[in-house]
C-alpha atoms as a PDB file:
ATOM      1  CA  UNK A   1      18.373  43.268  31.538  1.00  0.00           C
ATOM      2  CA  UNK A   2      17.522  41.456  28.208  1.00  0.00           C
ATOM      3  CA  UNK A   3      14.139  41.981  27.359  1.00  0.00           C
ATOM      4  CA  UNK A   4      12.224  39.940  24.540  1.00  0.00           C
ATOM      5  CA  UNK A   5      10.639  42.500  22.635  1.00  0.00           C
ATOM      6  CA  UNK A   6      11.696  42.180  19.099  1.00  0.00           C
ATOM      7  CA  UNK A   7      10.674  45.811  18.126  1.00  0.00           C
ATOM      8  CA  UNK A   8      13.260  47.031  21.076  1.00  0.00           C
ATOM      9  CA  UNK A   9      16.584  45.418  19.770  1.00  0.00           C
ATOM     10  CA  UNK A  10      18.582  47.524  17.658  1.00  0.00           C
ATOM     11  CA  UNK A  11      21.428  44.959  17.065  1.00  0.00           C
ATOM     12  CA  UNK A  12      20.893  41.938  14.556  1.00  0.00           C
ATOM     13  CA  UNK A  13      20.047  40.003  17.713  1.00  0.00           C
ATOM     14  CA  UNK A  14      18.496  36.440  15.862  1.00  0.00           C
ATOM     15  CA  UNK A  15      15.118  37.256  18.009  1.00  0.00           C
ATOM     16  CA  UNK A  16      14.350  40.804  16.152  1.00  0.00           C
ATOM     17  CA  UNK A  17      15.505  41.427  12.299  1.00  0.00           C
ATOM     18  CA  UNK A  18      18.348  43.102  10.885  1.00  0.00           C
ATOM     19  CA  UNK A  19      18.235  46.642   8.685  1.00  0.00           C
ATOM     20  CA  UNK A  20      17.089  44.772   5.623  1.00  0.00           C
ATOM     21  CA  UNK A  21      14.518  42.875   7.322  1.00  0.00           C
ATOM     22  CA  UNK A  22      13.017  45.633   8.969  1.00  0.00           C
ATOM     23  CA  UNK A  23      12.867  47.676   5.236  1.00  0.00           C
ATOM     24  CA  UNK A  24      10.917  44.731   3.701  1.00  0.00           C
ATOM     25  CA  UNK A  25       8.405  44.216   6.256  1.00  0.00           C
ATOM     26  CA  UNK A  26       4.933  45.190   5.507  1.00  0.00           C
ATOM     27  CA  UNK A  27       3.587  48.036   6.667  1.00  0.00           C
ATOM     28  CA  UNK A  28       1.158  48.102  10.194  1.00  0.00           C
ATOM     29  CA  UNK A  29       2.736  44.650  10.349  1.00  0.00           C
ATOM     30  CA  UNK A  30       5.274  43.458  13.536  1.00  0.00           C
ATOM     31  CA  UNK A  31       9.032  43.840  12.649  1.00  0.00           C
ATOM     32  CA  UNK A  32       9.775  39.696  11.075  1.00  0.00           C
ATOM     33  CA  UNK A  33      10.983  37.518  13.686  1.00  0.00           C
ATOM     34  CA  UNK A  34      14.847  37.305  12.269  1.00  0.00           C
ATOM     35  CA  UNK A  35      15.710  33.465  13.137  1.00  0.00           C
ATOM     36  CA  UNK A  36      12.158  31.953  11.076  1.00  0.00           C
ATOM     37  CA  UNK A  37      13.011  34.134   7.837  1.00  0.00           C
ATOM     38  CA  UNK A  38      16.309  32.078   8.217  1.00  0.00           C
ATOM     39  CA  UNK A  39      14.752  28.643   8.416  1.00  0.00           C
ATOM     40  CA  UNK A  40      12.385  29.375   5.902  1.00  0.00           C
ATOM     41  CA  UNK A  41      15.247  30.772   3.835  1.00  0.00           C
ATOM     42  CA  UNK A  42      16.891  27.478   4.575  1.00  0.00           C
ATOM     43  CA  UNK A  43      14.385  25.691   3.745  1.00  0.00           C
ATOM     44  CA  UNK A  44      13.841  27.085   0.764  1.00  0.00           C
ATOM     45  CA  UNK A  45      17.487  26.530  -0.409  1.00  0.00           C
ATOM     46  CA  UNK A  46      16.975  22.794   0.275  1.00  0.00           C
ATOM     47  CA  UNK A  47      13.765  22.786  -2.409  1.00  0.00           C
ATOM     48  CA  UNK A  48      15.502  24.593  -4.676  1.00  0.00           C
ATOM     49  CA  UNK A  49      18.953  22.891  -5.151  1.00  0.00           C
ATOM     50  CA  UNK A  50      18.098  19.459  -3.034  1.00  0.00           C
ATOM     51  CA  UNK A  51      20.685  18.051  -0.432  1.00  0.00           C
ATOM     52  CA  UNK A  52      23.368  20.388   0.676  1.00  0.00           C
ATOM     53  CA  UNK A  53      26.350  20.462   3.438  1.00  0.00           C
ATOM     54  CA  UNK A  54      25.850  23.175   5.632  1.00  0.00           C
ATOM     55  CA  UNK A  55      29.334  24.704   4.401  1.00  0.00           C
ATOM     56  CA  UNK A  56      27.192  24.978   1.152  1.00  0.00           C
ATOM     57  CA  UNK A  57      24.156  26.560   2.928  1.00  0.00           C
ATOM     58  CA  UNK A  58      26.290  28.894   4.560  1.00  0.00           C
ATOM     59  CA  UNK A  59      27.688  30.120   1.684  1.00  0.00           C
ATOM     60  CA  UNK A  60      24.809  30.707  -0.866  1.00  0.00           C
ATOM     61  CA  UNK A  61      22.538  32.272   2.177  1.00  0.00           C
ATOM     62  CA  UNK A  62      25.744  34.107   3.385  1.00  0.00           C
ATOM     63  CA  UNK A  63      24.783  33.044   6.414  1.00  0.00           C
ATOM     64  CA  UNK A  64      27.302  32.098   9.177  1.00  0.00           C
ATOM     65  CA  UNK A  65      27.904  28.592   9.835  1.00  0.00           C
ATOM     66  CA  UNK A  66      26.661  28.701  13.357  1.00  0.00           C
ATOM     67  CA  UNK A  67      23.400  30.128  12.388  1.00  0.00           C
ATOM     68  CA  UNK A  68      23.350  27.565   9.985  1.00  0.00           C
ATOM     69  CA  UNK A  69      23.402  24.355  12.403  1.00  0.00           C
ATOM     70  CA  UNK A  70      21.431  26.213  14.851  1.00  0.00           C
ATOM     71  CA  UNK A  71      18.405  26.455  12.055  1.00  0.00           C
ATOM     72  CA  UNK A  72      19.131  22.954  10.552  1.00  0.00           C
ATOM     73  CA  UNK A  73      19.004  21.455  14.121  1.00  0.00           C
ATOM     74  CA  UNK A  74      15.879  23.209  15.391  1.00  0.00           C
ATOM     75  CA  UNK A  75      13.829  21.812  11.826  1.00  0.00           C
ATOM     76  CA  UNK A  76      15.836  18.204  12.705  1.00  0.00           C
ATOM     77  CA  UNK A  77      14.373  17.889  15.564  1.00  0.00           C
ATOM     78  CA  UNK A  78      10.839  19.026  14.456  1.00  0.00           C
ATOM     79  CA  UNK A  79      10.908  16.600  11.678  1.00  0.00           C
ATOM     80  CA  UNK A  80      11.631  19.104   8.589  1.00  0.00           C
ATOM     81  CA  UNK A  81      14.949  18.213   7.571  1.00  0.00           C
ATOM     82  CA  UNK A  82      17.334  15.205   7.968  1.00  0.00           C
ATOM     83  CA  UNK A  83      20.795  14.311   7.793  1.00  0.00           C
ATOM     84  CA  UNK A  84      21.832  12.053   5.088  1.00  0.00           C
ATOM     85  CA  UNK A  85      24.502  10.013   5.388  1.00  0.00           C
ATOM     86  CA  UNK A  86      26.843  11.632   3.275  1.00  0.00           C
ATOM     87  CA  UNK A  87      26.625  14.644   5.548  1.00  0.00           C
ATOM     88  CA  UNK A  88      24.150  16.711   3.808  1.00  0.00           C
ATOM     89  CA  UNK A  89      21.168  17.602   4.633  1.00  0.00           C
ATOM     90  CA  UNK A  90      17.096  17.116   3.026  1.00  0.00           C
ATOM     91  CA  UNK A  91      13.425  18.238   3.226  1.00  0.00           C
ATOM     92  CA  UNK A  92      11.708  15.611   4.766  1.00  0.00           C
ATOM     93  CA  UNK A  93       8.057  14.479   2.936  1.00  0.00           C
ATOM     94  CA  UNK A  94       6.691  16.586   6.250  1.00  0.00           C
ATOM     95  CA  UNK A  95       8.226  19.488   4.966  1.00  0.00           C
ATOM     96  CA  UNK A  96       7.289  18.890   1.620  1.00  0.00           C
ATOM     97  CA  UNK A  97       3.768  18.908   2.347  1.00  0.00           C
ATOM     98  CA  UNK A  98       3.741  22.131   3.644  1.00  0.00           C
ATOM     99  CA  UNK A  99       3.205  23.595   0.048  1.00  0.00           C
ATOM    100  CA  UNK A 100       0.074  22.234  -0.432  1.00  0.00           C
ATOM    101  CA  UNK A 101      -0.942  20.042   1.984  1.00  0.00           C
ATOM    102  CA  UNK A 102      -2.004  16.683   1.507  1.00  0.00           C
ATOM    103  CA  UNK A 103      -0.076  15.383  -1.924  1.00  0.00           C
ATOM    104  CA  UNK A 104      -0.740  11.641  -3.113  1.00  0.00           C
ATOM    105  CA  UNK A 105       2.753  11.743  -4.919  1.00  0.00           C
ATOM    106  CA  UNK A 106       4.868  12.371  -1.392  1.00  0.00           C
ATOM    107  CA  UNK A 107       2.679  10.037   0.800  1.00  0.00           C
ATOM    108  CA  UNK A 108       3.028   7.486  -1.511  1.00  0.00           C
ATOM    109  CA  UNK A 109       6.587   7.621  -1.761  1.00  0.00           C
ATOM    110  CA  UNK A 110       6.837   7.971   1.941  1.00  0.00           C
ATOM    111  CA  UNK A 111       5.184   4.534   2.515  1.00  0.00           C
ATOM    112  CA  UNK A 112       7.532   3.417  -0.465  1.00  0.00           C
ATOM    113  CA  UNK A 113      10.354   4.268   1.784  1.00  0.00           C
ATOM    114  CA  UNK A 114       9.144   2.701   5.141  1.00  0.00           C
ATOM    115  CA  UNK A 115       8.304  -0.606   3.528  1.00  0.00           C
ATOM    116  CA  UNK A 116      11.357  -0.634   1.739  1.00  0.00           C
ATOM    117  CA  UNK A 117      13.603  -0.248   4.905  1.00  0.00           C
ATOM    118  CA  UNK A 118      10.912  -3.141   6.689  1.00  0.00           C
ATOM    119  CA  UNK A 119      11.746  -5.058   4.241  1.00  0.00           C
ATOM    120  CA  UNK A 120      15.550  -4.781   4.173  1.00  0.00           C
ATOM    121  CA  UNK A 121      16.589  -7.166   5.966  1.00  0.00           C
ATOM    122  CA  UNK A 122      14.539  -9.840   4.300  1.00  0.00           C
ATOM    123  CA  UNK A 123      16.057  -8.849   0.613  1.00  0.00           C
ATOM    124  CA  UNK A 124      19.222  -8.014   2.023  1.00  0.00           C
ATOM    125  CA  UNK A 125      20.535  -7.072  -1.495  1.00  0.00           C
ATOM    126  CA  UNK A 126      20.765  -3.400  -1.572  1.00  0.00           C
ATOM    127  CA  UNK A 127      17.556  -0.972  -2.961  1.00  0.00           C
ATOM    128  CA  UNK A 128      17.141   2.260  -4.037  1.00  0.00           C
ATOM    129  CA  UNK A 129      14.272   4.440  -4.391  1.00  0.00           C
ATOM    130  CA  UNK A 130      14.428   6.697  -7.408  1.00  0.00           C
ATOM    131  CA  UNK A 131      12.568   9.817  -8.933  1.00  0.00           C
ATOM    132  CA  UNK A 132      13.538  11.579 -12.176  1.00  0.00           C
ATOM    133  CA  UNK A 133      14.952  14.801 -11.711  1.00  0.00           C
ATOM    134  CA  UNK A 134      15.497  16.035 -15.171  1.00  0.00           C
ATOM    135  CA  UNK A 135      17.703  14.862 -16.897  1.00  0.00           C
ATOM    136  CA  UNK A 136      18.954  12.141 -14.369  1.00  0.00           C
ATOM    137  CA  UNK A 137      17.424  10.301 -11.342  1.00  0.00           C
ATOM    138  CA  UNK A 138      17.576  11.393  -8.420  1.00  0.00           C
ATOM    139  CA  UNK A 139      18.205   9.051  -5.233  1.00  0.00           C
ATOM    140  CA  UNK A 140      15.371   9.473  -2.720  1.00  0.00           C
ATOM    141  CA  UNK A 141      16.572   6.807  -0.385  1.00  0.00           C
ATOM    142  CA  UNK A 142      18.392   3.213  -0.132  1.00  0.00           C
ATOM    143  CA  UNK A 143      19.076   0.671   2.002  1.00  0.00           C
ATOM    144  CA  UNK A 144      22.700   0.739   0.687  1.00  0.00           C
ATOM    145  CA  UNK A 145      24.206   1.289   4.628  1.00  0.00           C
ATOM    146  CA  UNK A 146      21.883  -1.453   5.621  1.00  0.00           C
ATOM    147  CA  UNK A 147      23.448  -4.383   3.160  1.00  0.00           C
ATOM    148  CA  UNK A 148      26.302  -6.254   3.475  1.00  0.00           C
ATOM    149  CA  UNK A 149      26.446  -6.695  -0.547  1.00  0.00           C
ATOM    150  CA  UNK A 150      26.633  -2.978  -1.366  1.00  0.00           C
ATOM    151  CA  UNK A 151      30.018  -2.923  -3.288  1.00  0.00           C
ATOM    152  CA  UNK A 152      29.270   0.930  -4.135  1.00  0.00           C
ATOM    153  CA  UNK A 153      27.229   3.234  -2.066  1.00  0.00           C
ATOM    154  CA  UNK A 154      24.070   4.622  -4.109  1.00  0.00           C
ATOM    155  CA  UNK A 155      23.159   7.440  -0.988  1.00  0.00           C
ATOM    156  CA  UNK A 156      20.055   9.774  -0.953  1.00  0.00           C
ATOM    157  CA  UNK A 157      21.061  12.719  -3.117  1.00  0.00           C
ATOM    158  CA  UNK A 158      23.074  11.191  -5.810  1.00  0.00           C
ATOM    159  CA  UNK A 159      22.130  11.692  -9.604  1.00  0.00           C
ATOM    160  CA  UNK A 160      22.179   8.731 -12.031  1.00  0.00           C
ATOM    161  CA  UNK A 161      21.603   8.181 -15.621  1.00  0.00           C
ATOM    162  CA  UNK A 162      18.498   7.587 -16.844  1.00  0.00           C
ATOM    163  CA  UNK A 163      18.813   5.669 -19.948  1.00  0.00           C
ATOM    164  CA  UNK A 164      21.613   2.930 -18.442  1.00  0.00           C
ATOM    165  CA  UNK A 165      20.134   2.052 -15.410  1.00  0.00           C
ATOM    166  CA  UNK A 166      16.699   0.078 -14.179  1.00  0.00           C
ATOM    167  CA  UNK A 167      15.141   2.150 -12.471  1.00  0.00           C
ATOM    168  CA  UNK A 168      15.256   4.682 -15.846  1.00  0.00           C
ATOM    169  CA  UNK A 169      13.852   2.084 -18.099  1.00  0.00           C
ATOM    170  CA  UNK A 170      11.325   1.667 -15.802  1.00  0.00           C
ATOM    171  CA  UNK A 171      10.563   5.035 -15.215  1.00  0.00           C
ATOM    172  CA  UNK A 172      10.363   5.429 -18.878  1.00  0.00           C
ATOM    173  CA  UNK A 173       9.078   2.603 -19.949  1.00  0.00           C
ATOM    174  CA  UNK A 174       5.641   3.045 -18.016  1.00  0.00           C
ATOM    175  CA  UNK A 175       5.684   6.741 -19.036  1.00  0.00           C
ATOM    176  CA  UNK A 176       2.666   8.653 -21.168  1.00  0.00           C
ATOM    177  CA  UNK A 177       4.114   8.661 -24.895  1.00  0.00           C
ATOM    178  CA  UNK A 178       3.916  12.204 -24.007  1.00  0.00           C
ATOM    179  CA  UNK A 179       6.342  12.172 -21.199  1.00  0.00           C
ATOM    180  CA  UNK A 180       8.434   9.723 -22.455  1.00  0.00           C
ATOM    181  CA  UNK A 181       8.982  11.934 -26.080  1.00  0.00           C
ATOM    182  CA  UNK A 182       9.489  15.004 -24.089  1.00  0.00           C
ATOM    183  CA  UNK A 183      11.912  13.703 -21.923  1.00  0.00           C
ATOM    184  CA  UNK A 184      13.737  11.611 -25.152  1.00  0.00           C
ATOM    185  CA  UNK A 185      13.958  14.407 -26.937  1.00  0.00           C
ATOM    186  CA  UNK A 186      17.145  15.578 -24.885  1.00  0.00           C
ATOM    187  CA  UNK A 187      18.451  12.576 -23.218  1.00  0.00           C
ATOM    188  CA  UNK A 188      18.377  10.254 -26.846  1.00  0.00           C
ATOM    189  CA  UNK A 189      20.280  13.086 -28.315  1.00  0.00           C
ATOM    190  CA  UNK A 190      22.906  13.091 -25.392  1.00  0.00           C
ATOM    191  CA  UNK A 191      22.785   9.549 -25.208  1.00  0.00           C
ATOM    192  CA  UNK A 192      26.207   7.762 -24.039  1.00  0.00           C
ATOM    193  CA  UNK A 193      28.150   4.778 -25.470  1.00  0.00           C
ATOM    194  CA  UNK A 194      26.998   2.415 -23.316  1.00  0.00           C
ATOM    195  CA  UNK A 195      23.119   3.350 -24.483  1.00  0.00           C
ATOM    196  CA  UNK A 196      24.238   3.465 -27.835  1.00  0.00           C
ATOM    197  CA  UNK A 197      25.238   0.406 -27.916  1.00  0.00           C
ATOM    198  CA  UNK A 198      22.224  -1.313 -25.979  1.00  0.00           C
ATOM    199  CA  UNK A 199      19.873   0.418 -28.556  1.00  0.00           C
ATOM    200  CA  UNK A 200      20.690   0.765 -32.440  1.00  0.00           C
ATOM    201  CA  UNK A 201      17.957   3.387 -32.934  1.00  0.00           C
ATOM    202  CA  UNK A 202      14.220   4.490 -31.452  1.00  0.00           C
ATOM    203  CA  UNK A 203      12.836   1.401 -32.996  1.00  0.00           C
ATOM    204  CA  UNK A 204      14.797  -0.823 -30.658  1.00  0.00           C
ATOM    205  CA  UNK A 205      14.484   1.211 -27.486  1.00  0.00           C
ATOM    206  CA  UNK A 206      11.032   1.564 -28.435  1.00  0.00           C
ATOM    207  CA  UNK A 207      10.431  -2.125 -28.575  1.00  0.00           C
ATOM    208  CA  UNK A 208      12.457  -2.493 -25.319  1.00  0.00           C
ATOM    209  CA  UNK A 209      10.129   0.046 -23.532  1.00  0.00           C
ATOM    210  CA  UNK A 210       7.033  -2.366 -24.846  1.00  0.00           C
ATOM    211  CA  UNK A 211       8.835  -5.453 -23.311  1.00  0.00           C
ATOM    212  CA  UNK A 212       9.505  -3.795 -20.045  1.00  0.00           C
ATOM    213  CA  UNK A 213       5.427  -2.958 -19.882  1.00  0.00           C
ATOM    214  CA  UNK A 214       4.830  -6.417 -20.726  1.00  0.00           C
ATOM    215  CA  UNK A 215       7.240  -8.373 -18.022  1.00  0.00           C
ATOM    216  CA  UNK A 216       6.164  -5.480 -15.705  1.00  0.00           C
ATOM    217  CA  UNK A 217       9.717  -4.677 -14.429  1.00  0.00           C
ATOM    218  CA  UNK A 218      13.191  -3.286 -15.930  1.00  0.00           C
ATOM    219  CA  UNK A 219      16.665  -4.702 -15.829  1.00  0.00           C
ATOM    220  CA  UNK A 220      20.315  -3.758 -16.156  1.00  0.00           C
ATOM    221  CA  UNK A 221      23.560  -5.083 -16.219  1.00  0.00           C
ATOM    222  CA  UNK A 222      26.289  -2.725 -15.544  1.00  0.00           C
ATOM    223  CA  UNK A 223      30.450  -4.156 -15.058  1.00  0.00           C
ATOM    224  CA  UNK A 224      32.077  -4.089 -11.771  1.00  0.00           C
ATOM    225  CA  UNK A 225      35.706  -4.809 -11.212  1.00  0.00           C
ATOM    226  CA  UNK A 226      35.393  -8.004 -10.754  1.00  0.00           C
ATOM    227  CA  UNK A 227      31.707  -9.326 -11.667  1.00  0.00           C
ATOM    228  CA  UNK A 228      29.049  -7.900 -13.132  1.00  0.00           C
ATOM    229  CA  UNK A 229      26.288  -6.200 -11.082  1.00  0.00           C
ATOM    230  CA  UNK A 230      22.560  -6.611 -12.141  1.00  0.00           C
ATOM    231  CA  UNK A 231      19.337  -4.676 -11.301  1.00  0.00           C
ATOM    232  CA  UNK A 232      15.506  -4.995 -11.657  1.00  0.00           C
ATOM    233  CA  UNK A 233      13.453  -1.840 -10.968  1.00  0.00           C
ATOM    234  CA  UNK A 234       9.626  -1.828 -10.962  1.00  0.00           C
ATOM    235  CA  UNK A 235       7.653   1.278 -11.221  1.00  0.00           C
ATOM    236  CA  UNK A 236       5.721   3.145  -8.395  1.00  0.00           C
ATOM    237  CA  UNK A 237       2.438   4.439  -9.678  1.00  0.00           C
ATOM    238  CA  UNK A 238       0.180   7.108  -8.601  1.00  0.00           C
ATOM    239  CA  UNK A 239      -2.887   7.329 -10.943  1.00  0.00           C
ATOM    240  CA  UNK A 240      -1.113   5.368 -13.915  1.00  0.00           C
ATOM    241  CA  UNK A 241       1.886   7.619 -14.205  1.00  0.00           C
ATOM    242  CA  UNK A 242       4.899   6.996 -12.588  1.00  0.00           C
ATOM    243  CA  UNK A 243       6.424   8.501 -10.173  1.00  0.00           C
ATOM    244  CA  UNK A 244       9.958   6.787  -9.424  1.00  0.00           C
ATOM    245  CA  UNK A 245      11.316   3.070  -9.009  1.00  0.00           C
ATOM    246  CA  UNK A 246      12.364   1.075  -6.714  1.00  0.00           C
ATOM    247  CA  UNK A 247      15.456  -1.170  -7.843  1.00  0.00           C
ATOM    248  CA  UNK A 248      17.421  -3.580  -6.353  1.00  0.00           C
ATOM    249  CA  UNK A 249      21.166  -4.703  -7.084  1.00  0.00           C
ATOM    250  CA  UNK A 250      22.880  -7.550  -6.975  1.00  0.00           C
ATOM    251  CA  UNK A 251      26.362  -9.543  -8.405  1.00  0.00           C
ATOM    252  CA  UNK A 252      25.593 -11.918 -11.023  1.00  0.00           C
ATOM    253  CA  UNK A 253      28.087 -13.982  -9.906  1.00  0.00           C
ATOM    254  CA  UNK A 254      25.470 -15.186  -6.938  1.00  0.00           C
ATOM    255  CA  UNK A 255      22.328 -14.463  -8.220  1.00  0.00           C
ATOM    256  CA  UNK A 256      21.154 -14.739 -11.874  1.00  0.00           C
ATOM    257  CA  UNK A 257      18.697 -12.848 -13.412  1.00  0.00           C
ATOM    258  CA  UNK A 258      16.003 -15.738 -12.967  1.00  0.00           C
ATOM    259  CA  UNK A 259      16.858 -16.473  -9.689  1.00  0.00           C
ATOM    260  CA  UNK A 260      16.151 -12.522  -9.025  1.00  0.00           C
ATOM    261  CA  UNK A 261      13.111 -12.861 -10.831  1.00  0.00           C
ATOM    262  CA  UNK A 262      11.752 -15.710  -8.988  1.00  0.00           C
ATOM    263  CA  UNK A 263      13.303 -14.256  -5.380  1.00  0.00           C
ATOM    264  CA  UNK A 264      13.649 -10.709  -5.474  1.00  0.00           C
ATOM    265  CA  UNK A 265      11.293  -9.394  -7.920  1.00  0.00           C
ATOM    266  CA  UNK A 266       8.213 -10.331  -5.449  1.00  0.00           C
ATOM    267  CA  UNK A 267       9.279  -8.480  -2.889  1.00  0.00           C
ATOM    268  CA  UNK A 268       9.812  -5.260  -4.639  1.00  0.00           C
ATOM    269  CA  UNK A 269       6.283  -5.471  -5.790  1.00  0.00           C
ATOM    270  CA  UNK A 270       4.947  -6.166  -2.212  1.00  0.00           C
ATOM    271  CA  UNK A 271       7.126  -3.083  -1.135  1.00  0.00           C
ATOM    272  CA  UNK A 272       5.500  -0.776  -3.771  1.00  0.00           C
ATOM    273  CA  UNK A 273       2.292  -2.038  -2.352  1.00  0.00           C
ATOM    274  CA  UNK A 274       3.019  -1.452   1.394  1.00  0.00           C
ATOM    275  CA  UNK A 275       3.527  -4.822   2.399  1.00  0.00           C
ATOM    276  CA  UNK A 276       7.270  -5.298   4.159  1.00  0.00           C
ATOM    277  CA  UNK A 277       6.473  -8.704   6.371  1.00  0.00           C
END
């Protein structure tokens, strides 16, 4: 008869802990429960290297693909983890928290994220909610699957340039001079063509930068196959420093720049605010 003492199992039963586990475990304390060293060792896997399959879980926790889904689902379904739609998996901002508590940077983001998906309908363009993850952005979220006019996919857990898209001007752009040199300082030295071409030197991306401050929002124009896609990106603040963008895209060919200005620039700023009606 089975019986649910975790001290009594000698196999590597996922209720008690294997060899190793038992080695490592303090001493006068219980022998680790085997199956919540795993989630937390999934968990921390998912901080560390951001969204991954679970074939890629499997392999850099050598842990067996069963064990895998059978942690992943369990923190699913208690909110800790979500599947993305290019079949990875993410920390959610409840999970994040868990490091230290209440953080202004992740609830504000979080209500970033709601509004933005209110709101997505309404704008019906596709957005994208950015962070920089040195040296590119990373995306947080979009309402890419929600659009009709999404002619490429931008999906939570992509990386994008910085320098040649919106939401990296943006994110520059509002900056401390002390951020924005640090982070310079490698990405204007590895700077591509297109960026070269955009800016002749510092002087012009630093007047750029000014302009972006002043209008209060970034743009881009980058060249599709057959039209030319543009983006505005406006900041999200916490305490005067950002801490992503939210962009939205959309083909010149049937909206300009000031039509976006005058239409969809508003309602990014009433996202960033919380408002999605």
């Amino acid at each position: 008869m089975y019986e649910p003492v975790a001290e009594d199992l000698s196999d590597d039963d996922e209720l008690g802990a294997g060899l190793g586990d038992r080695r490592n475990a303090l001493p006068g304390h219980p022998t680790p429960v085997r199956v919540l060293l795993r989630g937390l060792e999934l968990m921390q896997a998912l901080s560390r290297h951001g969204p991954l399959t679970t074939a890629s879980l499997s392999q850099k926790l050598r842990l067996a693909r069963t064990t895998v889904n059978r942690c992943l689902s369990t923190l699913e379904g208690q909110g800790f983890v979500e599947r993305l739609a290019n079949r990875r998996y993410a920390l959610t901002a409840k999970a994040v928290t868990l490091s230290h508590g209440f953080d202004v940077a992740t609830e504000r983001l979080e209500g970033v994220r709601v509004a933005m998906h209110a709101a997505s309908s309404r704008v019906q363009w596709p957005m994208s909610l950015m962070r920089l993850h040195f040296p590119d952005l990373f995306i947080e979220d979009s309402t890419d699957r929600e659009s009709g006019f999404a002619v490429q996919h931008f999906e939570r857990g992509m990386f994008v340039p910085v320098l040649t898209t919106a939401s990296g001007r943006a994110i520059i752009a509002y900056s401390s001079s002390r951020v924005r040199d640090t982070v310079l300082e490698y990405l204007w030295a590895n700077r591509s063509a297109d960026a070269m071409s955009t800016w002749a030197d510092r002087v012009a991306f630093d007047r750029d930068m000014a302009q972006i401050r002043e209008r209060g929002y970034a743009r881009c124009v980058r060249p599709l196959r057959l039209t030319e896609q543009g983006s505005l990106a406006v900041p999200v603040l916490v305490d005067g420093e950002p801490i992503a963008a939210l962009a939205v895209r959309f083909a010149l060919s049937a909206v300009s720049f000031e039509e976006a200005r005058k239409r969809l620039l508003p309602a990014l700023l009433d996202i960033v605010v919380g408002k999605s009606g």
